[in-house]
PDB file of N, CA and C in Angstrom:
ATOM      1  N   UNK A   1      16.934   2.976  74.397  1.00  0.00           N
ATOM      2  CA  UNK A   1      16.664   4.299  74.926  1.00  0.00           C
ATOM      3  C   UNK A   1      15.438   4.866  74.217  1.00  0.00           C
ATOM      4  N   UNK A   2      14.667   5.409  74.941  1.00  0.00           N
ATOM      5  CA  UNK A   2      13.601   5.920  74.349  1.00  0.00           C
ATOM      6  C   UNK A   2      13.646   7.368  74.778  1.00  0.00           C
ATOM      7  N   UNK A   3      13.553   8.377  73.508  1.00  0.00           N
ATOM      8  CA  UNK A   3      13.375  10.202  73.880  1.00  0.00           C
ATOM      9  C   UNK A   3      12.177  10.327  73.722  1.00  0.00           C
ATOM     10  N   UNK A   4      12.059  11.642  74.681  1.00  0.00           N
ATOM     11  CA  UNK A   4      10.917  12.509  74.184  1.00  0.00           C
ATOM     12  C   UNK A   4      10.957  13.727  74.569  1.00  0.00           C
ATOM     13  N   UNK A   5      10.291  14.875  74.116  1.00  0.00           N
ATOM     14  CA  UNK A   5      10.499  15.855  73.298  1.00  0.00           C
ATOM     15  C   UNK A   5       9.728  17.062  74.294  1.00  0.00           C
ATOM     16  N   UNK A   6      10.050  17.973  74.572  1.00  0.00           N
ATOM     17  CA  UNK A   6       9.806  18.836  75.339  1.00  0.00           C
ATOM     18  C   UNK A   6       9.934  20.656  74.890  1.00  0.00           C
ATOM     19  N   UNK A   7       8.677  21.041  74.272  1.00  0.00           N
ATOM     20  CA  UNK A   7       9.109  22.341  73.263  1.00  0.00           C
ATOM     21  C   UNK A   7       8.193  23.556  74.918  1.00  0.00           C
ATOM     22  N   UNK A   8       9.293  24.262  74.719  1.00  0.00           N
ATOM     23  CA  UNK A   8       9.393  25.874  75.662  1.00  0.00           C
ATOM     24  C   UNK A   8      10.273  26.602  75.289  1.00  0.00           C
ATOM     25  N   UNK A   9       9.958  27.944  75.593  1.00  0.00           N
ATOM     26  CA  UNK A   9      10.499  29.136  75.617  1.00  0.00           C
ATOM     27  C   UNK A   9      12.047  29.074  75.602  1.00  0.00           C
ATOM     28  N   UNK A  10      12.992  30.027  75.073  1.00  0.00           N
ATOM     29  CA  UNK A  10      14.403  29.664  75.480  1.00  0.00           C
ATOM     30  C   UNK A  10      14.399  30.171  76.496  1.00  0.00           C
ATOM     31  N   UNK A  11      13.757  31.169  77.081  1.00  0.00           N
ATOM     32  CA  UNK A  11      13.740  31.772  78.327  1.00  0.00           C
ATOM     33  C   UNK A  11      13.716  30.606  79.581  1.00  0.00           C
ATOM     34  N   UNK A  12      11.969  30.133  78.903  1.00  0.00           N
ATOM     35  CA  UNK A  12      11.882  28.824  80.344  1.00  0.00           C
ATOM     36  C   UNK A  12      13.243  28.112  80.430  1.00  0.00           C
ATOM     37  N   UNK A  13      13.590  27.831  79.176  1.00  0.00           N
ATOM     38  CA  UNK A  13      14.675  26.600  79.588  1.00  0.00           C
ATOM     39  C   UNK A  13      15.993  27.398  80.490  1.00  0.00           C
ATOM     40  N   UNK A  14      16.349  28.335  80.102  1.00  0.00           N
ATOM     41  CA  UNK A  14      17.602  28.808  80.415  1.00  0.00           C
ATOM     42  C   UNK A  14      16.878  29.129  81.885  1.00  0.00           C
ATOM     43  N   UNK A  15      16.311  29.680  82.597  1.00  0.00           N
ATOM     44  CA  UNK A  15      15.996  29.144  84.081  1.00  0.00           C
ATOM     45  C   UNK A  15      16.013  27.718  84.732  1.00  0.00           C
ATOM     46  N   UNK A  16      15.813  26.854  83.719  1.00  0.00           N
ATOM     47  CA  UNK A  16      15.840  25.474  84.035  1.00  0.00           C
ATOM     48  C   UNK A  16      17.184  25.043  84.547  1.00  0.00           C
ATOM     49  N   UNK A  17      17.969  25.599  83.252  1.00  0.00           N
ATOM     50  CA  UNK A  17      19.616  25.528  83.407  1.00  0.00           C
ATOM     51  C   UNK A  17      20.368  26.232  84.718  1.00  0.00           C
ATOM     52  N   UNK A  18      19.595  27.194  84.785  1.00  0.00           N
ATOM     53  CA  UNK A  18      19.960  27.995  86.211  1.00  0.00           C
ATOM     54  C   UNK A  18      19.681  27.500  87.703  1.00  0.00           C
ATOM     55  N   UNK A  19      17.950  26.866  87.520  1.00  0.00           N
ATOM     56  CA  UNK A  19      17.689  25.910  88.470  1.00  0.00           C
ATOM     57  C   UNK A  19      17.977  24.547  88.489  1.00  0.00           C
ATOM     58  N   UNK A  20      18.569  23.974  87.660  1.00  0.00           N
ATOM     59  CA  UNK A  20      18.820  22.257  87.744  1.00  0.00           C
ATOM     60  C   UNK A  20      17.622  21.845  87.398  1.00  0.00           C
ATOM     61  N   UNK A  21      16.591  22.372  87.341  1.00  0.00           N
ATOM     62  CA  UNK A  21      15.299  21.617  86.585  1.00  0.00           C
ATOM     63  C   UNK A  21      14.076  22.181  86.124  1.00  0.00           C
ATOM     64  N   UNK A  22      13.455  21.990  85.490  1.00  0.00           N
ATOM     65  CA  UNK A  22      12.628  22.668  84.814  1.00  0.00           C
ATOM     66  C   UNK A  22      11.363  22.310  85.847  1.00  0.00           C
ATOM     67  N   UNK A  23      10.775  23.232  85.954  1.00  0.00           N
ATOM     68  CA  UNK A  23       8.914  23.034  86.710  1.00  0.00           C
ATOM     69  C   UNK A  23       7.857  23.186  85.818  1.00  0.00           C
ATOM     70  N   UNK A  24       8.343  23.638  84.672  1.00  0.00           N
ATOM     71  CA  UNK A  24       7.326  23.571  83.640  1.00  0.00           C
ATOM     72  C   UNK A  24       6.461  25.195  82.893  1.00  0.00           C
ATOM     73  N   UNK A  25       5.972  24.799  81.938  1.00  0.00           N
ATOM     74  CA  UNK A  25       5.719  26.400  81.638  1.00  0.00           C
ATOM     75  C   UNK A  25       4.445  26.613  81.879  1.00  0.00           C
ATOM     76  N   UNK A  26       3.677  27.642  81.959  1.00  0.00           N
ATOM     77  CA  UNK A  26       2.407  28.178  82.358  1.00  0.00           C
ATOM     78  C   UNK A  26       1.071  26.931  82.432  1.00  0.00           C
ATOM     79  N   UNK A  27       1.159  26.307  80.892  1.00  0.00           N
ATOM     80  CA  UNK A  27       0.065  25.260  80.825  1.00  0.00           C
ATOM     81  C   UNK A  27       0.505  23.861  81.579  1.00  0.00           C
ATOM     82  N   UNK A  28       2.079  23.962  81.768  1.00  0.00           N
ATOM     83  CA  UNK A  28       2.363  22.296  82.564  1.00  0.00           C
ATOM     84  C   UNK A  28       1.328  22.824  83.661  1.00  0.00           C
ATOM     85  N   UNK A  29       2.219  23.642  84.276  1.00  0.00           N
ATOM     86  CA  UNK A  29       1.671  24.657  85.840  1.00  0.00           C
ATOM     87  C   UNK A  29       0.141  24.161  86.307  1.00  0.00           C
ATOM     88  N   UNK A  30      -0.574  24.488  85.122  1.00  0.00           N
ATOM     89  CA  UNK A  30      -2.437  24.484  85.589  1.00  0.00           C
ATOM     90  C   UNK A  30      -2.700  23.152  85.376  1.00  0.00           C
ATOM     91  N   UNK A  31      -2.199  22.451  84.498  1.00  0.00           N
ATOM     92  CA  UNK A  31      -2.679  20.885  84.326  1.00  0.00           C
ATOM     93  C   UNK A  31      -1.686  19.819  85.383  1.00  0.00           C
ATOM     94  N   UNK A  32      -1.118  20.406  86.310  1.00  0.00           N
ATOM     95  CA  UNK A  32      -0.577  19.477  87.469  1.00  0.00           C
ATOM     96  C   UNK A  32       0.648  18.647  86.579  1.00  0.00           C
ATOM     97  N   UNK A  33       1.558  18.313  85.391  1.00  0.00           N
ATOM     98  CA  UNK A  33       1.960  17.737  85.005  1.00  0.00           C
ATOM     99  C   UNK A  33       2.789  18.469  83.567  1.00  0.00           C
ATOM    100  N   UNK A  34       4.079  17.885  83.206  1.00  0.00           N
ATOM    101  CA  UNK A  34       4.805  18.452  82.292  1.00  0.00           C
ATOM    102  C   UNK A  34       4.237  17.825  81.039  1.00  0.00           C
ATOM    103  N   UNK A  35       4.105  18.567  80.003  1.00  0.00           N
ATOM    104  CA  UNK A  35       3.570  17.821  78.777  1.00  0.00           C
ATOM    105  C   UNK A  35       4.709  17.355  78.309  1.00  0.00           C
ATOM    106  N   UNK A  36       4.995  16.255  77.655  1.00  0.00           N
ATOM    107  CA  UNK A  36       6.207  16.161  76.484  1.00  0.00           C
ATOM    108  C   UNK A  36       5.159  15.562  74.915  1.00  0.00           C
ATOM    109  N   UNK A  37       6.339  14.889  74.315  1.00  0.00           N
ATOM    110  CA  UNK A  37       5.415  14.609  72.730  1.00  0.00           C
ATOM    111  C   UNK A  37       6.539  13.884  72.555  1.00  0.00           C
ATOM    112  N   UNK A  38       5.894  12.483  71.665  1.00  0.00           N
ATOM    113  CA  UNK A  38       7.012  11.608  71.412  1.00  0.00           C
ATOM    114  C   UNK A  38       7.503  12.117  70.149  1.00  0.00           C
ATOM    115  N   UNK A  39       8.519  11.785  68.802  1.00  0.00           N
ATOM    116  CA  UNK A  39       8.869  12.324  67.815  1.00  0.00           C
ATOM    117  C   UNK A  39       7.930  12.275  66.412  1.00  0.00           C
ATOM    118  N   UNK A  40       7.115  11.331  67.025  1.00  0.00           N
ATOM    119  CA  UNK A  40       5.951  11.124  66.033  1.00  0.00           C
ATOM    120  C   UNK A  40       4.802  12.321  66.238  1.00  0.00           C
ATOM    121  N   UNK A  41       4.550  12.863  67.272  1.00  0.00           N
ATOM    122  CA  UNK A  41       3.447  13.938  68.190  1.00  0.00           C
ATOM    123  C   UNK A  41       4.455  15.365  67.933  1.00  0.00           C
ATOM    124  N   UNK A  42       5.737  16.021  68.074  1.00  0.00           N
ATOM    125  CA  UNK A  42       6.215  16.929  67.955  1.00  0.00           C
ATOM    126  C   UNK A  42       5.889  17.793  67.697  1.00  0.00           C
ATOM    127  N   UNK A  43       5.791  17.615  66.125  1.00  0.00           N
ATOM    128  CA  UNK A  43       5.351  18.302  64.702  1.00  0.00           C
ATOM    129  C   UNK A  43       3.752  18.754  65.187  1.00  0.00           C
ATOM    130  N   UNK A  44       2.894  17.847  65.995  1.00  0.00           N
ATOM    131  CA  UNK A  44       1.417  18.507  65.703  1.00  0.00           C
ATOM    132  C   UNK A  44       1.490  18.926  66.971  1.00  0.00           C
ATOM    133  N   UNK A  45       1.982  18.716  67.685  1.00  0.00           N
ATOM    134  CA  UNK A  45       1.963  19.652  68.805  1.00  0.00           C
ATOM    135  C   UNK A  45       2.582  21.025  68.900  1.00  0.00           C
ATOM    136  N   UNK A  46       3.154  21.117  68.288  1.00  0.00           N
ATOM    137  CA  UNK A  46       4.280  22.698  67.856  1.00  0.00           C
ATOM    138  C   UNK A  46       3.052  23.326  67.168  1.00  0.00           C
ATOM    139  N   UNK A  47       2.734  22.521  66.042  1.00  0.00           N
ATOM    140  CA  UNK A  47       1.591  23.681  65.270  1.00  0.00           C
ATOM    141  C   UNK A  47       0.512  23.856  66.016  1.00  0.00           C
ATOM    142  N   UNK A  48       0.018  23.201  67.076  1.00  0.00           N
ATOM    143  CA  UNK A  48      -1.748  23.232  67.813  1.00  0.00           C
ATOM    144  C   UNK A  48      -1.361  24.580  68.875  1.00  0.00           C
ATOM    145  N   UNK A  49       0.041  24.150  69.466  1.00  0.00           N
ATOM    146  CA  UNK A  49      -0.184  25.120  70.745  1.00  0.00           C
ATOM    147  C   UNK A  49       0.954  26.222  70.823  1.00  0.00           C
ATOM    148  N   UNK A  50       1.619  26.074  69.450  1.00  0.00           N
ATOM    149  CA  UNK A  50       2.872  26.981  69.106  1.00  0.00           C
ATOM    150  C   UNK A  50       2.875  27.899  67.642  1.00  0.00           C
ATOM    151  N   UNK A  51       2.226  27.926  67.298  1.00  0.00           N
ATOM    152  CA  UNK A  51       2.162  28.127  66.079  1.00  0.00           C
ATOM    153  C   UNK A  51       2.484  29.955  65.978  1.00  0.00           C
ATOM    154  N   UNK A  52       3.444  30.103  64.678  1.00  0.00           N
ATOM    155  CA  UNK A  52       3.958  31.498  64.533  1.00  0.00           C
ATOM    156  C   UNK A  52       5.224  31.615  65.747  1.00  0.00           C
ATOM    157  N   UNK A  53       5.375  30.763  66.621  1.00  0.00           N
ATOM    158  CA  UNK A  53       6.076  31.482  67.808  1.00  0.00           C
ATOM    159  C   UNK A  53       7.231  30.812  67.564  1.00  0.00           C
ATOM    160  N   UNK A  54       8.687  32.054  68.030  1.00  0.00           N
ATOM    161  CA  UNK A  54       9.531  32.161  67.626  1.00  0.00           C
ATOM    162  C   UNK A  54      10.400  32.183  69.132  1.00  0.00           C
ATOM    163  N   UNK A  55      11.558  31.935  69.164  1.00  0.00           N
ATOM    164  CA  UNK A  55      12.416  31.939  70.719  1.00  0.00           C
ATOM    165  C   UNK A  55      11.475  30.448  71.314  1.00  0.00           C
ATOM    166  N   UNK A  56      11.842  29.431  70.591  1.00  0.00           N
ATOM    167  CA  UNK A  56      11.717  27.845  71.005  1.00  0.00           C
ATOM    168  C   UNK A  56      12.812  27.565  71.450  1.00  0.00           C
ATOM    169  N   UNK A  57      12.556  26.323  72.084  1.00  0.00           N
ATOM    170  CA  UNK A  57      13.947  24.833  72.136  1.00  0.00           C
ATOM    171  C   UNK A  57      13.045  24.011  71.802  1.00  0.00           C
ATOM    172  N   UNK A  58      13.939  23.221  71.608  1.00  0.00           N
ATOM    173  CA  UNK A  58      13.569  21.328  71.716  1.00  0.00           C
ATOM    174  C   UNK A  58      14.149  21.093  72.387  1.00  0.00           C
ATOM    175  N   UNK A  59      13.758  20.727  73.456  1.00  0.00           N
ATOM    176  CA  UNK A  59      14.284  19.866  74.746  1.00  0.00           C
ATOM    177  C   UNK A  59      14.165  17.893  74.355  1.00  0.00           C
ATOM    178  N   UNK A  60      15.172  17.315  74.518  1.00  0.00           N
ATOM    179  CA  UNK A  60      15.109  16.207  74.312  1.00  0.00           C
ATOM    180  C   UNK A  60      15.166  15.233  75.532  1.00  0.00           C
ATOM    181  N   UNK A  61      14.885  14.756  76.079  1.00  0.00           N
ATOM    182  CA  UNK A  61      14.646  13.528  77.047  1.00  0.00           C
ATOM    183  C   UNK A  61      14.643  12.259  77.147  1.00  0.00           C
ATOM    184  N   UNK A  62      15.750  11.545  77.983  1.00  0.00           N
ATOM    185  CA  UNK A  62      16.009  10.349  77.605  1.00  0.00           C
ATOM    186  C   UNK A  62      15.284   9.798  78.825  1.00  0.00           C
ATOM    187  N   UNK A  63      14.252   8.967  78.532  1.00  0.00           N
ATOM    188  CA  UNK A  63      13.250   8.761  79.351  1.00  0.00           C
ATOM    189  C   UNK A  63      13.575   7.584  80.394  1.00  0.00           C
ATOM    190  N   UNK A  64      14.706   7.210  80.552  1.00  0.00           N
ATOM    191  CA  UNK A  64      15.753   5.707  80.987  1.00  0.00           C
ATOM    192  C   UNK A  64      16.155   6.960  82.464  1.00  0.00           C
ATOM    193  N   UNK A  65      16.128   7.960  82.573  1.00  0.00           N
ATOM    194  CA  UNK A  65      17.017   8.474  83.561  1.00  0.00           C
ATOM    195  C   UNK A  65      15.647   9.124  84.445  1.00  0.00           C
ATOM    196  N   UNK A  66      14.388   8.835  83.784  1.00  0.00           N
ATOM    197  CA  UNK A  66      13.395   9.471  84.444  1.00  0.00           C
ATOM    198  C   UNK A  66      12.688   9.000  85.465  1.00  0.00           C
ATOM    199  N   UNK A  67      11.824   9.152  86.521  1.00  0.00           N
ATOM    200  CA  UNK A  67      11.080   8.113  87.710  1.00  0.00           C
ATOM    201  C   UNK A  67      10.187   7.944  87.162  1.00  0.00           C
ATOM    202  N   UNK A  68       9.669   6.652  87.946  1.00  0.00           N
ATOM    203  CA  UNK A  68       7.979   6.806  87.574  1.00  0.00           C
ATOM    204  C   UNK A  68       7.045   7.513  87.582  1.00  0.00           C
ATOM    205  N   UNK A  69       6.991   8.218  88.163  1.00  0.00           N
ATOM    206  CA  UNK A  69       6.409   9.963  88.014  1.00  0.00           C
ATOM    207  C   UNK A  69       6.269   9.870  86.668  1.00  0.00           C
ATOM    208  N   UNK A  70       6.775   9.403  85.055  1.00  0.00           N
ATOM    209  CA  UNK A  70       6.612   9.687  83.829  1.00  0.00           C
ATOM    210  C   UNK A  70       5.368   8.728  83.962  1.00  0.00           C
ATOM    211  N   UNK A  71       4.216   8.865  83.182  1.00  0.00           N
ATOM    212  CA  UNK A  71       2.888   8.221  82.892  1.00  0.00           C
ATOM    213  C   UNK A  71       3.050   8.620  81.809  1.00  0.00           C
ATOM    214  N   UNK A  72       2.304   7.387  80.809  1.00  0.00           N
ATOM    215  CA  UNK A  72       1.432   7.407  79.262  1.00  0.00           C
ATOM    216  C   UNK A  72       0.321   7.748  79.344  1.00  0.00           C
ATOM    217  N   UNK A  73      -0.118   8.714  78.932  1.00  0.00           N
ATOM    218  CA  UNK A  73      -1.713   9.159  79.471  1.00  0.00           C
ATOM    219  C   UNK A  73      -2.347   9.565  77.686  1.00  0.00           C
ATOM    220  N   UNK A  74      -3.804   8.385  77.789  1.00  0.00           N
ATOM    221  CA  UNK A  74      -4.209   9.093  76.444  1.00  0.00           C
ATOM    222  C   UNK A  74      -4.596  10.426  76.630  1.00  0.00           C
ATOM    223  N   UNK A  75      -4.598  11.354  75.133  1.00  0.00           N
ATOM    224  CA  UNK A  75      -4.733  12.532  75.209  1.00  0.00           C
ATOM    225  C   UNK A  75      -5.222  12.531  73.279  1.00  0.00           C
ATOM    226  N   UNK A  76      -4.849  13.953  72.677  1.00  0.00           N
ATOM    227  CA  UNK A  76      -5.400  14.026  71.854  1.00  0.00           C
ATOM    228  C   UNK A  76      -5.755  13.316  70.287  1.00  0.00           C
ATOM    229  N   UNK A  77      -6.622  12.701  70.125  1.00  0.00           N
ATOM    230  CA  UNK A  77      -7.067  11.405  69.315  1.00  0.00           C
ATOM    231  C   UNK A  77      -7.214  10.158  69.519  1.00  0.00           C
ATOM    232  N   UNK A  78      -7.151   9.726  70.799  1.00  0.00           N
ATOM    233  CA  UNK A  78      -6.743   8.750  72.015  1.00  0.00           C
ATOM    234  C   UNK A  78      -5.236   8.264  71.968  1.00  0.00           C
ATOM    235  N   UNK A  79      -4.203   8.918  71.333  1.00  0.00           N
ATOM    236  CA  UNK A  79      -2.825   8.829  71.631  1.00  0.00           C
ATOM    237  C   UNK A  79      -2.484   9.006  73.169  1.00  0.00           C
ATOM    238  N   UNK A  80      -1.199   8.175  73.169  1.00  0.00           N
ATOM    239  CA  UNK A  80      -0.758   8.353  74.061  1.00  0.00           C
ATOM    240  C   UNK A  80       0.537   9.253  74.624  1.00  0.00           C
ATOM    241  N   UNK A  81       0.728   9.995  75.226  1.00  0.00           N
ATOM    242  CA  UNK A  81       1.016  11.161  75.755  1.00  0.00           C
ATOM    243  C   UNK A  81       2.528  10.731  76.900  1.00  0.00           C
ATOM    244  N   UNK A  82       3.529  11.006  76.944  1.00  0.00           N
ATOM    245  CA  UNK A  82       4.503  11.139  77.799  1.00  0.00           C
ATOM    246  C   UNK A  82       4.060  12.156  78.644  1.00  0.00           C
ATOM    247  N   UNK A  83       3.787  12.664  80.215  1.00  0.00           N
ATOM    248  CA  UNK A  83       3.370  13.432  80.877  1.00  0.00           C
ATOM    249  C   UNK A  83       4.203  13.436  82.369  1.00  0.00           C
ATOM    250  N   UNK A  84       4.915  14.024  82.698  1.00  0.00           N
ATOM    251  CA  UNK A  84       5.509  13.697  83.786  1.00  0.00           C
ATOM    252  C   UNK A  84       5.151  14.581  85.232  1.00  0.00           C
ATOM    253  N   UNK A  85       4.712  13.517  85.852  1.00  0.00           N
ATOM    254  CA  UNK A  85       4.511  14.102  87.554  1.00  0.00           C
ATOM    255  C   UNK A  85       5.425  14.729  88.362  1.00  0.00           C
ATOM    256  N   UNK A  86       6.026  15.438  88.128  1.00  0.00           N
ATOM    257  CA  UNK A  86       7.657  16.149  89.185  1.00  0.00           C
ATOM    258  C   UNK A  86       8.686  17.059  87.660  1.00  0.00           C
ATOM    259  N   UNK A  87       9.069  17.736  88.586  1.00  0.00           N
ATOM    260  CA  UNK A  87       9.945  18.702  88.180  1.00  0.00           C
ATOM    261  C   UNK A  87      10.821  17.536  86.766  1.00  0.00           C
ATOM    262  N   UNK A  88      11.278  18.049  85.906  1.00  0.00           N
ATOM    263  CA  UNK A  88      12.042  17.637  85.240  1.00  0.00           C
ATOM    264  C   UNK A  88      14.021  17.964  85.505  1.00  0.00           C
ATOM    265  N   UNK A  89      14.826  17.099  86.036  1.00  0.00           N
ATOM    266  CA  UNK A  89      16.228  17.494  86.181  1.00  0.00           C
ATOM    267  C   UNK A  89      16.941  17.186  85.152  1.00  0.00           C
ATOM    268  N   UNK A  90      17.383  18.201  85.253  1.00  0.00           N
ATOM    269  CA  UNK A  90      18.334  18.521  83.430  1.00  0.00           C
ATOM    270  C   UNK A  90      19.231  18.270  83.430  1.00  0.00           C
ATOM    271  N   UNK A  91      19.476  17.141  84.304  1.00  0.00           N
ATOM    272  CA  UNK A  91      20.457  16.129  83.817  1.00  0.00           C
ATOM    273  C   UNK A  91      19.764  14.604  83.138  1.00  0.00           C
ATOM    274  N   UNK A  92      18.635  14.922  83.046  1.00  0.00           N
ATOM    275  CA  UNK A  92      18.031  13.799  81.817  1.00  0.00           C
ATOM    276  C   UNK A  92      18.079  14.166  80.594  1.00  0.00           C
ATOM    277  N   UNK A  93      18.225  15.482  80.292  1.00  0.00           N
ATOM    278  CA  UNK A  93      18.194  16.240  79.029  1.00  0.00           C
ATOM    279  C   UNK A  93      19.491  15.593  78.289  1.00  0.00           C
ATOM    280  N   UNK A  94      19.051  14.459  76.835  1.00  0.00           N
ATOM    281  CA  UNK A  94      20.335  14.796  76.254  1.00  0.00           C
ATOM    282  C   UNK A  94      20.791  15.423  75.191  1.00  0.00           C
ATOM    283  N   UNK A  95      19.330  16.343  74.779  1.00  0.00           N
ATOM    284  CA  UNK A  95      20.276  17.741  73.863  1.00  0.00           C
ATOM    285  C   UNK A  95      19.095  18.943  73.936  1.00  0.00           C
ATOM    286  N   UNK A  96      19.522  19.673  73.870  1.00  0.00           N
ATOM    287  CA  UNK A  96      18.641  21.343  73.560  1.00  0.00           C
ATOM    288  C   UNK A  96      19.080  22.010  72.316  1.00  0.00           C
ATOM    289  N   UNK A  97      17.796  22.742  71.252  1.00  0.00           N
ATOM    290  CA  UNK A  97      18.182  22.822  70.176  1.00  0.00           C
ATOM    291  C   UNK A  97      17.473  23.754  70.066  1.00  0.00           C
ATOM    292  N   UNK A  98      17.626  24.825  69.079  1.00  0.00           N
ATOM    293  CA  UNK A  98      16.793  25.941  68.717  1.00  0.00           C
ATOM    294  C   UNK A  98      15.526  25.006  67.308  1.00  0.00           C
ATOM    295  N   UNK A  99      14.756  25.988  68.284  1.00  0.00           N
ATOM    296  CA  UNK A  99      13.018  25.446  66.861  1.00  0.00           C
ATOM    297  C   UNK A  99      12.977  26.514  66.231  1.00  0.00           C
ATOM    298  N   UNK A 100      13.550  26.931  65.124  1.00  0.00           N
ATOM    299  CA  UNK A 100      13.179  27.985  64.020  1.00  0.00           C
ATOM    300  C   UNK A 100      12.019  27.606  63.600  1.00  0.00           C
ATOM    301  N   UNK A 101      11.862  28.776  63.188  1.00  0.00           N
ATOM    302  CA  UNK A 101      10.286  28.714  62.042  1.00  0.00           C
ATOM    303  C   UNK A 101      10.883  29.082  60.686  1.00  0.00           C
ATOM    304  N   UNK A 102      10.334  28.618  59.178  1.00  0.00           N
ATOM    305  CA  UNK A 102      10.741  28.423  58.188  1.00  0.00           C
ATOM    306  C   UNK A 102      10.160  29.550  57.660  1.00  0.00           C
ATOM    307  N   UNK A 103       9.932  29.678  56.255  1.00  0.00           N
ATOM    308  CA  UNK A 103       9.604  31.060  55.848  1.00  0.00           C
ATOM    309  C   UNK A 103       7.971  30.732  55.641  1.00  0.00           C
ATOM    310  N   UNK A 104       7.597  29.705  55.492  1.00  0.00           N
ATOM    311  CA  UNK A 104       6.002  29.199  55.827  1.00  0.00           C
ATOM    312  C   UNK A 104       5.173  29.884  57.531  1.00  0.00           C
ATOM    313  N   UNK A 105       6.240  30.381  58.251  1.00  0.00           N
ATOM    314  CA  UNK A 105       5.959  30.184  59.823  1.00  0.00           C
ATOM    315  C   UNK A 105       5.813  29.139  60.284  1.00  0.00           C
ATOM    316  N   UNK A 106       5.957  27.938  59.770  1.00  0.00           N
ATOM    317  CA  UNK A 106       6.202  26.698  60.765  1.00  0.00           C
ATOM    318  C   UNK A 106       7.476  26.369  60.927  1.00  0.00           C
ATOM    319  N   UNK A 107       7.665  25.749  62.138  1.00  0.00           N
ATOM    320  CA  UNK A 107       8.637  25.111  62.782  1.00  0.00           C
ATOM    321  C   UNK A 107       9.583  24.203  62.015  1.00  0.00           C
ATOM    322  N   UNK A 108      10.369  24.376  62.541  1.00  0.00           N
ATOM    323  CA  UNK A 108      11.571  23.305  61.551  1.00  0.00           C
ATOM    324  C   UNK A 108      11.905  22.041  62.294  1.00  0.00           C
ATOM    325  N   UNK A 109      12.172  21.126  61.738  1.00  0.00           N
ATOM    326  CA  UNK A 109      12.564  20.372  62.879  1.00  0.00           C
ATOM    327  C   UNK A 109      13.552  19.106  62.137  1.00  0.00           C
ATOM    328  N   UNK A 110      14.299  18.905  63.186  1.00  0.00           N
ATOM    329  CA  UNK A 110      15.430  18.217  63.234  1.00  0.00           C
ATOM    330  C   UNK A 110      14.963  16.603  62.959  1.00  0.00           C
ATOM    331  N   UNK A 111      15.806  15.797  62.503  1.00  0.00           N
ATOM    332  CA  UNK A 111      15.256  14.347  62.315  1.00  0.00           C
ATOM    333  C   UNK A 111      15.468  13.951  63.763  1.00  0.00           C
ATOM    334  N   UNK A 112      14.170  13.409  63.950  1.00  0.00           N
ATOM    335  CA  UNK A 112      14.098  12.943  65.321  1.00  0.00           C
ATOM    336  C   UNK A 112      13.942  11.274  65.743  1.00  0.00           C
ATOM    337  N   UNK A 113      14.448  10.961  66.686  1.00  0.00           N
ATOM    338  CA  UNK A 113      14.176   9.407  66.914  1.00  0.00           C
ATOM    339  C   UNK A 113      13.369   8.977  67.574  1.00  0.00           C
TER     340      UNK A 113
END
């Protein structure tokens, strides 16, 4: 099984939960595609495009239940990027977790696989 990692609003998500799937938040929206981050990418992605912000999840994703619609797309440093073409259904999700921020203002984060 391979996860990957999906950080939004608790707000976005709890609409997700309401709709059966997530469509993504403002920046999926304009770039045609859902961002995720594998557990190695998380951490620098929380601080580049999250930083100080408080009312997170970690959305986790078991990428075995997903279509091909998921692409590896290089992206920042020529890494490669989990990016998915279509709505996300949250019944691939297999956990949601609160992202605190520590008394540094960064993010906390859970040991991830």
């Amino acid at each position: 099984m391979t996860l990957i990692y999906k950080i939004c609003t608790a707000e976005e998500w709890r609409d997700a939960e309401r709709l059966g799937r997530f469509i993504g938040s403002a920046v999926d929206k304009a770039d045609g595609f859902i961002h995720f981050s594998t557990a190695e990418q998380a951490g620098e992605t929380a601080r580049k495009h999250f930083a100080g912000q408080s009312d997170l999840v970690l959305v986790t994703v078991d990428t075995e239940k997903l279509t091909d619609a998921l692409k590896w797309e290089e992206s920042r440093g020529g890494a490669l990027f989990p990016h998915l073409y279509e709505p996300l259904d949250v019944s691939a999700v297999a956990e949601v977790r609160s992202l605190r921020l520590g008394e540094d203002e960064a993010h906390v984060f859970p040991t991830l696989l």
